[in-house]
N, C-alpha and C. Protein backbone atom coordinates (compact mmCIF):
# COMPACT_ATOMS: atom_id res chain seq x y z
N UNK A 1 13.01 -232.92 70.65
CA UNK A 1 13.99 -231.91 70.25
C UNK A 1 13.50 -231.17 69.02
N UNK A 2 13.20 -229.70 69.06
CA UNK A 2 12.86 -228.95 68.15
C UNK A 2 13.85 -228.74 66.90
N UNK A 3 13.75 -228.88 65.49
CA UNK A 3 14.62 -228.97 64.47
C UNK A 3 14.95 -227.44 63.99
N UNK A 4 16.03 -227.34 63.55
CA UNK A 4 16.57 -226.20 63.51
C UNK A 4 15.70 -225.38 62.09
N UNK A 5 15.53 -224.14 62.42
CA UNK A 5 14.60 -223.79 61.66
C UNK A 5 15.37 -222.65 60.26
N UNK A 6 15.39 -222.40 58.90
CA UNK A 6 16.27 -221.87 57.92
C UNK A 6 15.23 -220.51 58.29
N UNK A 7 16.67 -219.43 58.41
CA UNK A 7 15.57 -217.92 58.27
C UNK A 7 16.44 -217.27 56.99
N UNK A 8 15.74 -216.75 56.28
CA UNK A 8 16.32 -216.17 55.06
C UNK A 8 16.48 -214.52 55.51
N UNK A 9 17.91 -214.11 55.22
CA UNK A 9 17.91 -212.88 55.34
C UNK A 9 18.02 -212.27 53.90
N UNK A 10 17.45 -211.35 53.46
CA UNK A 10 17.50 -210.37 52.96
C UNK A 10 18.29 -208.99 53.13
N UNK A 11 19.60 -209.32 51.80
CA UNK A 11 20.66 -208.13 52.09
C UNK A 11 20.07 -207.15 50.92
N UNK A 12 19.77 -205.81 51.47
CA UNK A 12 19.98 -204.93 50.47
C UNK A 12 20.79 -204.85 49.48
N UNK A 13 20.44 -204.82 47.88
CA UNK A 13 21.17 -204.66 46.59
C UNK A 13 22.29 -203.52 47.12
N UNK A 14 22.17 -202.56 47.34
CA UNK A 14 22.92 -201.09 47.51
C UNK A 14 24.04 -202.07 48.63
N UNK A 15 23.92 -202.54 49.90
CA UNK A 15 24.99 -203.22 50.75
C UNK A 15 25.63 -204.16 49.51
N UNK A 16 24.94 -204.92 49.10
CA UNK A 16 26.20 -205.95 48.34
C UNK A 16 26.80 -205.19 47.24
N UNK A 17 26.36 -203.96 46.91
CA UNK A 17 26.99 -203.40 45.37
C UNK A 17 28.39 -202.71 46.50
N UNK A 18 28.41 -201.84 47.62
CA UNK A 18 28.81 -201.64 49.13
C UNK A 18 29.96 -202.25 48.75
N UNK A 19 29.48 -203.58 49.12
CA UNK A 19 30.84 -204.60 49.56
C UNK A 19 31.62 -204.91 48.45
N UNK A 20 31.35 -205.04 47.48
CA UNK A 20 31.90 -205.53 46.07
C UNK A 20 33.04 -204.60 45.76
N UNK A 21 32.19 -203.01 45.53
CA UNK A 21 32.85 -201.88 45.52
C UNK A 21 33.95 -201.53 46.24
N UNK A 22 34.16 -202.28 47.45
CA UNK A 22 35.38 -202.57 48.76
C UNK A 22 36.07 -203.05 48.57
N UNK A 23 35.77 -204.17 47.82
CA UNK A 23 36.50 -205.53 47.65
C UNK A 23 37.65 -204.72 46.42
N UNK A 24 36.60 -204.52 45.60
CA UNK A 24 37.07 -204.05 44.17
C UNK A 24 38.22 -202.99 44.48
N UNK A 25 38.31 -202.23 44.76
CA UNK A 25 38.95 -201.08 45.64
C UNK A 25 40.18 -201.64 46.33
N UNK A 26 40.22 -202.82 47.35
CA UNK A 26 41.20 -203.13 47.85
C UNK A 26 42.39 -203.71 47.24
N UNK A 27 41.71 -204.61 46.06
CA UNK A 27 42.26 -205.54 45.36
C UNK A 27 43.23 -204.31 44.14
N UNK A 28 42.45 -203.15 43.89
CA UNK A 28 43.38 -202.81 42.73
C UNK A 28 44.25 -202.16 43.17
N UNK A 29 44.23 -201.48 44.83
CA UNK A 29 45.24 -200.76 45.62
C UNK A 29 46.29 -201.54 45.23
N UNK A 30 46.49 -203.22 45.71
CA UNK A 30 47.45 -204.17 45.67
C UNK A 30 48.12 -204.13 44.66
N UNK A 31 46.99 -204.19 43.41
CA UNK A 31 47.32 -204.63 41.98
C UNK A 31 48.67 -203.14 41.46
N UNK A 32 48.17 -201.78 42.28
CA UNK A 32 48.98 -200.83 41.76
C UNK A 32 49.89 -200.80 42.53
N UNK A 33 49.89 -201.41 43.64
CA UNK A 33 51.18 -201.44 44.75
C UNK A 33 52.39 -201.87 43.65
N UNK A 34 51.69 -203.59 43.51
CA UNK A 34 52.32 -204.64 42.58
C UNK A 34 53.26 -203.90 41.62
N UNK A 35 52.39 -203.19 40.57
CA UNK A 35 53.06 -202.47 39.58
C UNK A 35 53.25 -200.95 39.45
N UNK A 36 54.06 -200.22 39.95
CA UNK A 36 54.46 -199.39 39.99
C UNK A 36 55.25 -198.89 39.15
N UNK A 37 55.83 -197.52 38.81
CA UNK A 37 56.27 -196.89 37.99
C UNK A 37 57.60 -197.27 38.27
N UNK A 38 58.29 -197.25 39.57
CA UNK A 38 59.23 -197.22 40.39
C UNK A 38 59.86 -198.73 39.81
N UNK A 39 59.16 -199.37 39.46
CA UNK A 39 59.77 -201.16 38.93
C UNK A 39 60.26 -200.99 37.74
N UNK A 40 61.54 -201.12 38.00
CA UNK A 40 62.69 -201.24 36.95
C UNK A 40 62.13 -202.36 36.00
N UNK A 41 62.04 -203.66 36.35
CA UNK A 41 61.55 -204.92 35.95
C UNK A 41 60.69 -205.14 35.07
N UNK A 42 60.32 -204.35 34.96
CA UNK A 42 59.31 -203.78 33.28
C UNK A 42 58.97 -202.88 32.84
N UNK A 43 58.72 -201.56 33.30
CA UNK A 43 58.70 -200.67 32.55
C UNK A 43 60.50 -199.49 32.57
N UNK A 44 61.14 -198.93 31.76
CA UNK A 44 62.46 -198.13 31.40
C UNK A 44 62.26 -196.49 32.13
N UNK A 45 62.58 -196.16 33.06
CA UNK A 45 62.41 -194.76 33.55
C UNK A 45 62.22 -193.79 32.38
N UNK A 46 61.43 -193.09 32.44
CA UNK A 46 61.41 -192.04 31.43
C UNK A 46 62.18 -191.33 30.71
N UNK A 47 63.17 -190.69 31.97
CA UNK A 47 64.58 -190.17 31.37
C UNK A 47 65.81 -191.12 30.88
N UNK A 48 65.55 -192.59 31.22
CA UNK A 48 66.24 -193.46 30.31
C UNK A 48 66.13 -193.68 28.76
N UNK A 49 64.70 -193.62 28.90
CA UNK A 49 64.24 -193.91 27.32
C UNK A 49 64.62 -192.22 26.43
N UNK A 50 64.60 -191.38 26.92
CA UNK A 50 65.18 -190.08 26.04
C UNK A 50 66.61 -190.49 26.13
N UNK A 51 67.78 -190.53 27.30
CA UNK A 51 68.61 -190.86 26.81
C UNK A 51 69.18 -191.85 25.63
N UNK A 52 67.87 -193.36 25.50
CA UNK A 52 68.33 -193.92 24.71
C UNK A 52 68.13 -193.03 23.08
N UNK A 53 66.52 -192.64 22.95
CA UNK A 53 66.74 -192.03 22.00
C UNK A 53 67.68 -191.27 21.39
N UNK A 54 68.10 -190.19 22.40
CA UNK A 54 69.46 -189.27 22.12
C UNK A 54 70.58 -189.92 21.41
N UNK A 55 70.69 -191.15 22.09
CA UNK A 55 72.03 -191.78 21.73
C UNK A 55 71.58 -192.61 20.08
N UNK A 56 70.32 -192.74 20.40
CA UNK A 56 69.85 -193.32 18.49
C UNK A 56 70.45 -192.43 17.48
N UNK A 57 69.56 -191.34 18.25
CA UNK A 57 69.83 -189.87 16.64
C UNK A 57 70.92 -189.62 16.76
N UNK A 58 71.80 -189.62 17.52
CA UNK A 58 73.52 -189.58 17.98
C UNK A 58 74.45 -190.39 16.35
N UNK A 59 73.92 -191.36 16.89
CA UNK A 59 74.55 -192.81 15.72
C UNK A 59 74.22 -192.67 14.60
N UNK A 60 72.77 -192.12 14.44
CA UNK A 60 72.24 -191.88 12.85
C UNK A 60 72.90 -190.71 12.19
N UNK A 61 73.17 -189.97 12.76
CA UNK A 61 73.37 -188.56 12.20
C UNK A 61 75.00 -188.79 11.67
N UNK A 62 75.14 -188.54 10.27
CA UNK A 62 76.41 -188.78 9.99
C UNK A 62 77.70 -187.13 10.68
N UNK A 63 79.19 -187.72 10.97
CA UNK A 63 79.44 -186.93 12.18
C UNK A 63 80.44 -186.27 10.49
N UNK A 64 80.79 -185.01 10.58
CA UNK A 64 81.43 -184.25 9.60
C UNK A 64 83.00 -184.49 10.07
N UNK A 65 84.02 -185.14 9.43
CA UNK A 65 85.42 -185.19 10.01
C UNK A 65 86.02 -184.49 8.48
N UNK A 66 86.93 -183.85 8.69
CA UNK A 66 87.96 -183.60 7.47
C UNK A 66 89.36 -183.93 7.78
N UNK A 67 89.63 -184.26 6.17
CA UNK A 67 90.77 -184.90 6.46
C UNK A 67 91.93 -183.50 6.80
N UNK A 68 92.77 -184.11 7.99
CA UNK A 68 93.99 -183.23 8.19
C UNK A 68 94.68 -182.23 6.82
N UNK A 69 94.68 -181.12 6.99
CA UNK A 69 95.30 -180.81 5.76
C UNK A 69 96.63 -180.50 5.34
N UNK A 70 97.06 -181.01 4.52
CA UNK A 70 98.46 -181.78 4.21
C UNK A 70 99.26 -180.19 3.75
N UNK A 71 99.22 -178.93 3.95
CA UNK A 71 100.22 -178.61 3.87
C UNK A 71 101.12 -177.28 5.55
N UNK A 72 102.39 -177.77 5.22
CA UNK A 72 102.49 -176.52 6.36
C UNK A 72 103.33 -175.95 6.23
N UNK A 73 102.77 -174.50 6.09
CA UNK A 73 103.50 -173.46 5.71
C UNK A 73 104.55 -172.92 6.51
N UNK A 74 105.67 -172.49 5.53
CA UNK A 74 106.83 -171.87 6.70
C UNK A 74 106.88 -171.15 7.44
N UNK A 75 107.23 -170.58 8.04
CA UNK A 75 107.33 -169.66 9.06
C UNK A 75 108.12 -168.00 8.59
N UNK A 76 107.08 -167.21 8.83
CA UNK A 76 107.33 -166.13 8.26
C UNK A 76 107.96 -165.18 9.79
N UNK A 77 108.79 -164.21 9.25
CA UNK A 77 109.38 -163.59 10.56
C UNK A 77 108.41 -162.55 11.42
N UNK A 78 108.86 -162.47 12.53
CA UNK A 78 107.33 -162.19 13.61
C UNK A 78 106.75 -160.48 13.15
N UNK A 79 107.45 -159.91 12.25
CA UNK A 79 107.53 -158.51 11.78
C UNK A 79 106.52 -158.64 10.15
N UNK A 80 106.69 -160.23 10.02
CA UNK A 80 105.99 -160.02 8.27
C UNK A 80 104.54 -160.55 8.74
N UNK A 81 103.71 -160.18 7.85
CA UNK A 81 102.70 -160.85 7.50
C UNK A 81 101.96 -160.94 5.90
N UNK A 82 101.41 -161.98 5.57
CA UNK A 82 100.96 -161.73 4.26
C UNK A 82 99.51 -162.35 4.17
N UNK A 83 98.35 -161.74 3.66
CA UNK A 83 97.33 -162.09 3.32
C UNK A 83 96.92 -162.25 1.74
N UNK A 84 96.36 -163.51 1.03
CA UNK A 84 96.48 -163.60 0.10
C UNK A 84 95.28 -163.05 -1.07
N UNK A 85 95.38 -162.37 -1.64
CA UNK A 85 94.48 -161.21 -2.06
C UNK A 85 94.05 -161.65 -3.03
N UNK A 86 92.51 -161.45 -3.47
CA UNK A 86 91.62 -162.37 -4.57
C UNK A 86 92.68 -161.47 -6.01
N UNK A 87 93.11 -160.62 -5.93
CA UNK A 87 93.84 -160.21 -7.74
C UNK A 87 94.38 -161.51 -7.97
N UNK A 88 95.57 -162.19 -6.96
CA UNK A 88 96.37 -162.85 -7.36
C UNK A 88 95.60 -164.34 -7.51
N UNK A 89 94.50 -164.47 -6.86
CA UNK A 89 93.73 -165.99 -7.08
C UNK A 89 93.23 -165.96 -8.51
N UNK A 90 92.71 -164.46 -8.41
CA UNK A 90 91.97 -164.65 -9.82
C UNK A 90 93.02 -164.63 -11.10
N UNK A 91 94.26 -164.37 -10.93
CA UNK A 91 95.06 -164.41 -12.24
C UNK A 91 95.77 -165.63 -12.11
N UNK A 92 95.48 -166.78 -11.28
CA UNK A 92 96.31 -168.11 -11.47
C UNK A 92 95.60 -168.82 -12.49
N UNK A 93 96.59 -169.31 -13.02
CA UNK A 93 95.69 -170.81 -14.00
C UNK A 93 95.34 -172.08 -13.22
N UNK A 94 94.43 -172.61 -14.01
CA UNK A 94 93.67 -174.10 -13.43
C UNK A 94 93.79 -175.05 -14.29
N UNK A 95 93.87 -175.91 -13.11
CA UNK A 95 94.65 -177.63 -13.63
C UNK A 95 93.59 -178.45 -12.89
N UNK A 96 93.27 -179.06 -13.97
CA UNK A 96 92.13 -180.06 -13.38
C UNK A 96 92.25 -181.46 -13.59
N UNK A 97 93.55 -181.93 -13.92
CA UNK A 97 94.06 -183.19 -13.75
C UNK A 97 93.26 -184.26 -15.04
N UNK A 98 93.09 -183.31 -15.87
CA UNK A 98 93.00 -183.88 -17.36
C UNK A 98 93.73 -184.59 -17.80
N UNK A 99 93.75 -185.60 -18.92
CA UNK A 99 94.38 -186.54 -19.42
C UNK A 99 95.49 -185.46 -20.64
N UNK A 100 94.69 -184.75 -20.85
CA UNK A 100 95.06 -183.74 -22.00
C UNK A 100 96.42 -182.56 -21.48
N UNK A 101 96.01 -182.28 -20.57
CA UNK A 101 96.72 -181.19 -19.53
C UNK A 101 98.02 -181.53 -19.68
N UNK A 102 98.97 -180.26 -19.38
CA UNK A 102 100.42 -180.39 -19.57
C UNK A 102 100.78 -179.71 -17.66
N UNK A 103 100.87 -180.72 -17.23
CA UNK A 103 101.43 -180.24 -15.73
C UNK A 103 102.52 -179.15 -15.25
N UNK A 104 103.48 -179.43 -16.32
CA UNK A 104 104.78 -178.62 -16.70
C UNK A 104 104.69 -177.07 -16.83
N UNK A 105 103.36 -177.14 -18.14
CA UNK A 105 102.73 -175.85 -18.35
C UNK A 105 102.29 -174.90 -16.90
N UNK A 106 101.31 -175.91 -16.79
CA UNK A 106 100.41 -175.37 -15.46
C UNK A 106 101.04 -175.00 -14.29
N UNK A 107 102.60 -175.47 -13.69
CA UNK A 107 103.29 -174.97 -13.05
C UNK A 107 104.36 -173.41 -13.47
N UNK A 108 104.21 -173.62 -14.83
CA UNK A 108 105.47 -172.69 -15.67
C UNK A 108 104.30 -171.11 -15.78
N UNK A 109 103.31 -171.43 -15.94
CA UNK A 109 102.53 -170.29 -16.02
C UNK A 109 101.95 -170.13 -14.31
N UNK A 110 102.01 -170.63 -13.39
CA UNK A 110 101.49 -170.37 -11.80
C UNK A 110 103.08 -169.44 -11.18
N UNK A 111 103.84 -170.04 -11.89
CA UNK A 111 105.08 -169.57 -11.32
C UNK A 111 105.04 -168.02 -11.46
N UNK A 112 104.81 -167.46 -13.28
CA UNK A 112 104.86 -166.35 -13.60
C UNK A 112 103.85 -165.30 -12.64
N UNK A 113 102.91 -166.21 -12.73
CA UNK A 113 101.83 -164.92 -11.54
C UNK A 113 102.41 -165.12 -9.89
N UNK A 114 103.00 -165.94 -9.11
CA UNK A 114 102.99 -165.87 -8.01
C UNK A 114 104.73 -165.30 -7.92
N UNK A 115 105.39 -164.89 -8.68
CA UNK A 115 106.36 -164.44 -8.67
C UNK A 115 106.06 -162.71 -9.06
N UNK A 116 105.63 -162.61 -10.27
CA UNK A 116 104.93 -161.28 -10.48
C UNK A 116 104.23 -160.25 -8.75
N UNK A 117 103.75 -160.66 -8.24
CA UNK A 117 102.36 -160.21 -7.35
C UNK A 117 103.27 -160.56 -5.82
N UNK A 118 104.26 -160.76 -5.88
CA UNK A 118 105.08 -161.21 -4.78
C UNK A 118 105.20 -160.01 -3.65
N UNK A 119 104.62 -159.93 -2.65
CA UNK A 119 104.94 -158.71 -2.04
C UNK A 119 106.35 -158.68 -1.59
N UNK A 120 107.24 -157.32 -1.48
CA UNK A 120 108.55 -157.37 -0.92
C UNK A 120 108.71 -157.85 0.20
N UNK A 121 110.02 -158.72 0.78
CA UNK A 121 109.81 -159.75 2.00
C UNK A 121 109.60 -160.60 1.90
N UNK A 122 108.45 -161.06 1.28
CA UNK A 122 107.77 -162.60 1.56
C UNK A 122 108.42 -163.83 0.56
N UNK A 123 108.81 -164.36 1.10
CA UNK A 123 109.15 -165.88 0.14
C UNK A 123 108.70 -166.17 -1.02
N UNK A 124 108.82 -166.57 -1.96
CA UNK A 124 108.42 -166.52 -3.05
C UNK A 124 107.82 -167.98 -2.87
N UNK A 125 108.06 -169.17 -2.36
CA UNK A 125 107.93 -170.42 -1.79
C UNK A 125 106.23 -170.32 -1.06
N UNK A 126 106.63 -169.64 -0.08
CA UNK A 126 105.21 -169.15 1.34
C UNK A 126 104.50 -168.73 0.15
N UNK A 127 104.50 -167.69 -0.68
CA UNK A 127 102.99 -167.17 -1.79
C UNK A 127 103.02 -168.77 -2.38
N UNK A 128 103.59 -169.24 -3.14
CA UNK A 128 103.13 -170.45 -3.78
C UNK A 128 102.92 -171.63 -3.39
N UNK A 129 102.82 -171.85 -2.03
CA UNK A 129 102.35 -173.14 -0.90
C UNK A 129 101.06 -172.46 -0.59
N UNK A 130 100.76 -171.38 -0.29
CA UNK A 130 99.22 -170.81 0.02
C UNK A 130 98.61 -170.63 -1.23
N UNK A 131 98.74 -170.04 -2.42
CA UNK A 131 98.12 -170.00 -3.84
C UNK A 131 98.19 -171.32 -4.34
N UNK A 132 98.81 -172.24 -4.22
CA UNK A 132 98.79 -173.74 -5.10
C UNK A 132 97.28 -174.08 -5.47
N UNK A 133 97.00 -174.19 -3.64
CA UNK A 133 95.35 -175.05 -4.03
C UNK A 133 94.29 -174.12 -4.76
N UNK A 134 94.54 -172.93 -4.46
CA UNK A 134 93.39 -172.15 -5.70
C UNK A 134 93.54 -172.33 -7.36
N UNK A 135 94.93 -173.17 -7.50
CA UNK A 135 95.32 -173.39 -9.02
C UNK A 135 94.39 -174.59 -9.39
N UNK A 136 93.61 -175.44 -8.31
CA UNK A 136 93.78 -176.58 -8.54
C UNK A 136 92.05 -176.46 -8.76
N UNK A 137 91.72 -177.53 -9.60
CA UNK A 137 89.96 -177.85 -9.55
C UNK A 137 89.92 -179.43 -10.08
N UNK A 138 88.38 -179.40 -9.96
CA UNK A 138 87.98 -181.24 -10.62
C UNK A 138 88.98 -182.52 -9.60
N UNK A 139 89.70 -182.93 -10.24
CA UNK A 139 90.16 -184.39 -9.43
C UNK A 139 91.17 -183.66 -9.25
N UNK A 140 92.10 -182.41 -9.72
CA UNK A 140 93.20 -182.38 -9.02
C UNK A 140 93.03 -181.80 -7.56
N UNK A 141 92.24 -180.92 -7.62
CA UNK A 141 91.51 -179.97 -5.96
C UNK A 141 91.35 -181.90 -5.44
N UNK A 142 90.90 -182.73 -5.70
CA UNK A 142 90.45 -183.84 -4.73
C UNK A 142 91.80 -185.10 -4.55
N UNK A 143 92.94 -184.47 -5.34
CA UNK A 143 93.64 -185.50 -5.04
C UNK A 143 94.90 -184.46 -3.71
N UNK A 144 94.64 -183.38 -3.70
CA UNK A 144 94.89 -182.51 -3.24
C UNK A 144 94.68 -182.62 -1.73
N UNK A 145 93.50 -182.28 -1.81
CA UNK A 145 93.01 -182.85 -0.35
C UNK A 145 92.81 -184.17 0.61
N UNK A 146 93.17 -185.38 -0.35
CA UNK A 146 93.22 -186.37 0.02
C UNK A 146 94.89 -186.97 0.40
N UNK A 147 95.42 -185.71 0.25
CA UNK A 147 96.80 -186.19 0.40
C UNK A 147 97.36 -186.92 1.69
N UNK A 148 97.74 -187.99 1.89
CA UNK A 148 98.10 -188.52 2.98
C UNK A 148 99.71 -187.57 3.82
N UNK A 149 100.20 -187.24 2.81
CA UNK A 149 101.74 -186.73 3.46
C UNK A 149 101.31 -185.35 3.50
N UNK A 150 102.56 -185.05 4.27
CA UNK A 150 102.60 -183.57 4.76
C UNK A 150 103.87 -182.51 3.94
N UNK A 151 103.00 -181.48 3.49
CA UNK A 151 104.25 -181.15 2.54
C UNK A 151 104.98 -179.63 3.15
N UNK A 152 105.94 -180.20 3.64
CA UNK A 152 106.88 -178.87 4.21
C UNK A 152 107.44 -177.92 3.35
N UNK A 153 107.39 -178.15 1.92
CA UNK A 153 108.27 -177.14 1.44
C UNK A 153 107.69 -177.11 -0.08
N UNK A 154 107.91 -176.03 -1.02
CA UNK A 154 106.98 -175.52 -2.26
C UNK A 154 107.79 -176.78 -3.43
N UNK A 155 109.04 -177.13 -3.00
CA UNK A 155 109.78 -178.63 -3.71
C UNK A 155 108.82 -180.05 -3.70
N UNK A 156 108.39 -180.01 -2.36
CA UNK A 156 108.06 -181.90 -2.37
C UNK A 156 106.79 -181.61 -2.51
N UNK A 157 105.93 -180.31 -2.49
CA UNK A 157 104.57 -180.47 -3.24
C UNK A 157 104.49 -180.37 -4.78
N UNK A 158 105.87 -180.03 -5.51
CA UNK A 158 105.60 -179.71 -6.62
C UNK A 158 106.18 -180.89 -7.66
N UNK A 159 106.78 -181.75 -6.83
CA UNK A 159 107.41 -183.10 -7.23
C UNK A 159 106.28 -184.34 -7.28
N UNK A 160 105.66 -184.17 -5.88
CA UNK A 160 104.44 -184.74 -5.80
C UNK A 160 103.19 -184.55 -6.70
N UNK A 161 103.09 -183.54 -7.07
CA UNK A 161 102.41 -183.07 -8.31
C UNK A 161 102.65 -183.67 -9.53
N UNK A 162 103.71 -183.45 -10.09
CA UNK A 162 104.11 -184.08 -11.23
C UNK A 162 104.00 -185.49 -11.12
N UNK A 163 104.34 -186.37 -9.63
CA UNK A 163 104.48 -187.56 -9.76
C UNK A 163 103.09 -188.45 -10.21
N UNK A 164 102.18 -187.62 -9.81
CA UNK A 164 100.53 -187.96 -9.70
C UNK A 164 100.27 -187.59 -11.47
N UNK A 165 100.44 -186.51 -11.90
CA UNK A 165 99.96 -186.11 -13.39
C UNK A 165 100.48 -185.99 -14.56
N UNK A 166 102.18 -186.77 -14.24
CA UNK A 166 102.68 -186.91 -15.27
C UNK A 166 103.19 -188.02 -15.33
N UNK A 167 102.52 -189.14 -15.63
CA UNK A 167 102.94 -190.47 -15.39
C UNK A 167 104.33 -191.27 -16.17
N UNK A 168 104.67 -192.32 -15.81
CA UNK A 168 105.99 -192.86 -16.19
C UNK A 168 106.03 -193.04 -17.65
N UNK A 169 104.82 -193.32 -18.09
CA UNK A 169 103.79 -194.07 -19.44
C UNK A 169 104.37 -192.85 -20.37
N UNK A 170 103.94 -191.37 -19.85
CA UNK A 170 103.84 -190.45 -20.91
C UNK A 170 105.19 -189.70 -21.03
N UNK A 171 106.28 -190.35 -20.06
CA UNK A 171 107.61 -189.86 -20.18
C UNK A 171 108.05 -190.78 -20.92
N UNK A 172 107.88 -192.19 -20.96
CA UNK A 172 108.88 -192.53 -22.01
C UNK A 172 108.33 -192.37 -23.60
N UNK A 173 106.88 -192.30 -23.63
CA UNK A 173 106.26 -192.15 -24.58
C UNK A 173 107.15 -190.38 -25.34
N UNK A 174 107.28 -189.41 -24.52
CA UNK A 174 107.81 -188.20 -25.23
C UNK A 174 109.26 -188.64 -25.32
N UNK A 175 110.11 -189.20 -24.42
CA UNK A 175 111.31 -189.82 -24.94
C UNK A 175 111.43 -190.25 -26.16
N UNK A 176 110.85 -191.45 -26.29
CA UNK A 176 110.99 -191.69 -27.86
C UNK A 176 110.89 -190.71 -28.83
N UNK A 177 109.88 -189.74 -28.66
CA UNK A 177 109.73 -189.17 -29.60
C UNK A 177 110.93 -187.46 -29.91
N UNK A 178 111.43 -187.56 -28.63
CA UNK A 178 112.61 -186.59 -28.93
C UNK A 178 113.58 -187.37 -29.20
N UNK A 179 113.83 -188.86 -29.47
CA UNK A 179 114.81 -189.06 -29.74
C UNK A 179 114.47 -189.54 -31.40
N UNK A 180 113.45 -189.32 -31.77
CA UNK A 180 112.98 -189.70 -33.18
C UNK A 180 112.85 -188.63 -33.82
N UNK A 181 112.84 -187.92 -33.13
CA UNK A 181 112.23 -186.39 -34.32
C UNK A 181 112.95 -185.92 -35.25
N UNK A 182 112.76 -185.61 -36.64
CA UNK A 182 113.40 -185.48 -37.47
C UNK A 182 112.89 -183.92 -38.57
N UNK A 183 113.54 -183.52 -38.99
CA UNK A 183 113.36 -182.26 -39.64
C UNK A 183 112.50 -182.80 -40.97
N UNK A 184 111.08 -182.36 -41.45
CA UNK A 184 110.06 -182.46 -42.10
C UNK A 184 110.71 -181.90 -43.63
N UNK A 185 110.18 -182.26 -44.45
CA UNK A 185 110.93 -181.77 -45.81
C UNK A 185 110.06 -180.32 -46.08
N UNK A 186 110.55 -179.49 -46.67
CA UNK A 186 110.21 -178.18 -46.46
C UNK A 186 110.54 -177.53 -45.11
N UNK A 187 110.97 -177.94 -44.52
CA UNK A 187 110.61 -176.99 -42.78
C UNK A 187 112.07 -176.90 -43.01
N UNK A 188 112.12 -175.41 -42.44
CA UNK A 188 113.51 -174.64 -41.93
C UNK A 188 113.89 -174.76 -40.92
N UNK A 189 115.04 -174.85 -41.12
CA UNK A 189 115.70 -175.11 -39.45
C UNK A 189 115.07 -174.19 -38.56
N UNK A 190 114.77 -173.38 -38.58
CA UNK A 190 114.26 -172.26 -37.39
C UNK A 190 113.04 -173.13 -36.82
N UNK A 191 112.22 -173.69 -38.10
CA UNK A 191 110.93 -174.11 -37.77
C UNK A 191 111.02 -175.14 -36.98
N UNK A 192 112.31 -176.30 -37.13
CA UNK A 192 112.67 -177.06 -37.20
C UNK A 192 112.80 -177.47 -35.50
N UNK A 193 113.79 -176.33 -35.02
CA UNK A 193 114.62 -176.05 -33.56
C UNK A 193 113.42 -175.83 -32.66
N UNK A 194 112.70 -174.51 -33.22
CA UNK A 194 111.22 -174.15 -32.43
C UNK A 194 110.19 -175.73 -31.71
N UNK A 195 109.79 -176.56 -32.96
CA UNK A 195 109.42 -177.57 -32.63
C UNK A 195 109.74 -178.75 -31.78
N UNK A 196 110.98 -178.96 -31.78
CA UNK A 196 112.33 -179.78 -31.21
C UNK A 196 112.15 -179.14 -29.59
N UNK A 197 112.14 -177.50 -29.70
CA UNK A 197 112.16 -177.11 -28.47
C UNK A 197 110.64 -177.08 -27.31
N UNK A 198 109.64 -176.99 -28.15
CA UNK A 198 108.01 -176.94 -27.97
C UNK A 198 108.67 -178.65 -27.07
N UNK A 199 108.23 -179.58 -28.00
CA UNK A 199 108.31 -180.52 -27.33
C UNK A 199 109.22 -181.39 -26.60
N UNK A 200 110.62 -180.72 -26.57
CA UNK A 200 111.80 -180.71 -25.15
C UNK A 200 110.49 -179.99 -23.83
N UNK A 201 110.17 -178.86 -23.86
CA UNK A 201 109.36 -178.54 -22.95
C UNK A 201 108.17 -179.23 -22.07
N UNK A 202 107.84 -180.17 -23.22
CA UNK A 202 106.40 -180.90 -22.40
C UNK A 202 107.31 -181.77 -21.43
N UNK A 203 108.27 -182.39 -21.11
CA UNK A 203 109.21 -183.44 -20.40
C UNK A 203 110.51 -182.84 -20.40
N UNK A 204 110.59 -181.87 -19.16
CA UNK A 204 111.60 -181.24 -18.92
C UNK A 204 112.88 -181.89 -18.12
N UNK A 205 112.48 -183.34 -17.57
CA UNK A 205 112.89 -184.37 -16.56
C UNK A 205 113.28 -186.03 -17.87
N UNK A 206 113.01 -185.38 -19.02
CA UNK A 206 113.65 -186.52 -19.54
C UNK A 206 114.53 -187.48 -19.35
């Protein structure tokens, strides 16, 4: 019996680079089958990830709200109208909610200009609920706007006013002192009454 004999074949380099190149080829078809764009499972759709961004810079960005504003004006008849004209802003006085400030004053002199400049018709109330806040600057403009209540009428904003800048402290504090005051040696009664009356004025609600 003749023994089986080994024949060596010889494959061309270029065929096996061929086959490799096939192989290589088939395998990464799979590999991109595998992972696709289309797979939720790990990679975020494109237009998801802008939406998320959107909704980032959304949250970051601080949003502008103002507070409701606390006053409402009356109702003027369907024949009137009034627009409030810079003469009369520019001749109001300003109250800036100083420690020093006389509230009393600052209403007693707003009165004189928004009564003065009053057009015929219009409420004398309606001009001084729309002119108030131009009287106002510093912490009083901010306690102003922070007002939680709603003020229907030129009374409960002007009560509210006083209640904020003329405290309980500095009414009994002028109490005492109108009930102490006494005529100075040398001073004339005229001088006397004038003074008595100056400071009856700062605490008209004694």
């Amino acid at each position: 019996m003749d023994e089986p004999v080994a024949i060596a074949i010889s494959i061309p380099k270029a065929d096996m680079d061929c086959e490799l190149d096939s192989d290589s080829v088939i395998y990464s078809n799979q590999l991109s089958t595998d992972i696709s764009p289309s797979s939720s499972n790990i990679f975020e759709k494109p237009g998801q990830m802008e939406n998320n961004d959107r909704t980032l810079k959304e949250l970051s960005t601080p949003d502008v709200v103002y507070q409701p504003w606390c006053i409402q004006y009356p109702q003027l008849e369907s024949a009137q109208t009034y627009e409030l004209k810079y003469g009369l802003i520019h001749l109001l006085p300003k109250f800036h909610g100083l420690a020093g400030e006389d509230p009393y004053k600052h209403l007693k002199e707003f009165h004189v200009v928004c009564s003065t400049m009053r057009p015929q018709g219009i409420p004398e109330d309606y001009i001084k609920m729309k002119a108030f806040p131009f009287s106002l600057d510093g912490a009083a403009k901010d306690w102003l706007y922070l007002q939680p209540a709603l003020f229907n009428t030129w009374g409960d904003m002007k009560r509210t006013f006083l209640e904020k800048f003329f405290s309980a402290s500095r009414t009994a504090s002028i109490r005492k002192e109108i009930c102490g005051i006494r005529q100075h040696t040398g001073e004339t009664l005229h001088e006397y009454q004038e003074r008595f009356n100056k400071l009856y004025a700062t605490c008209p609600h004694h």
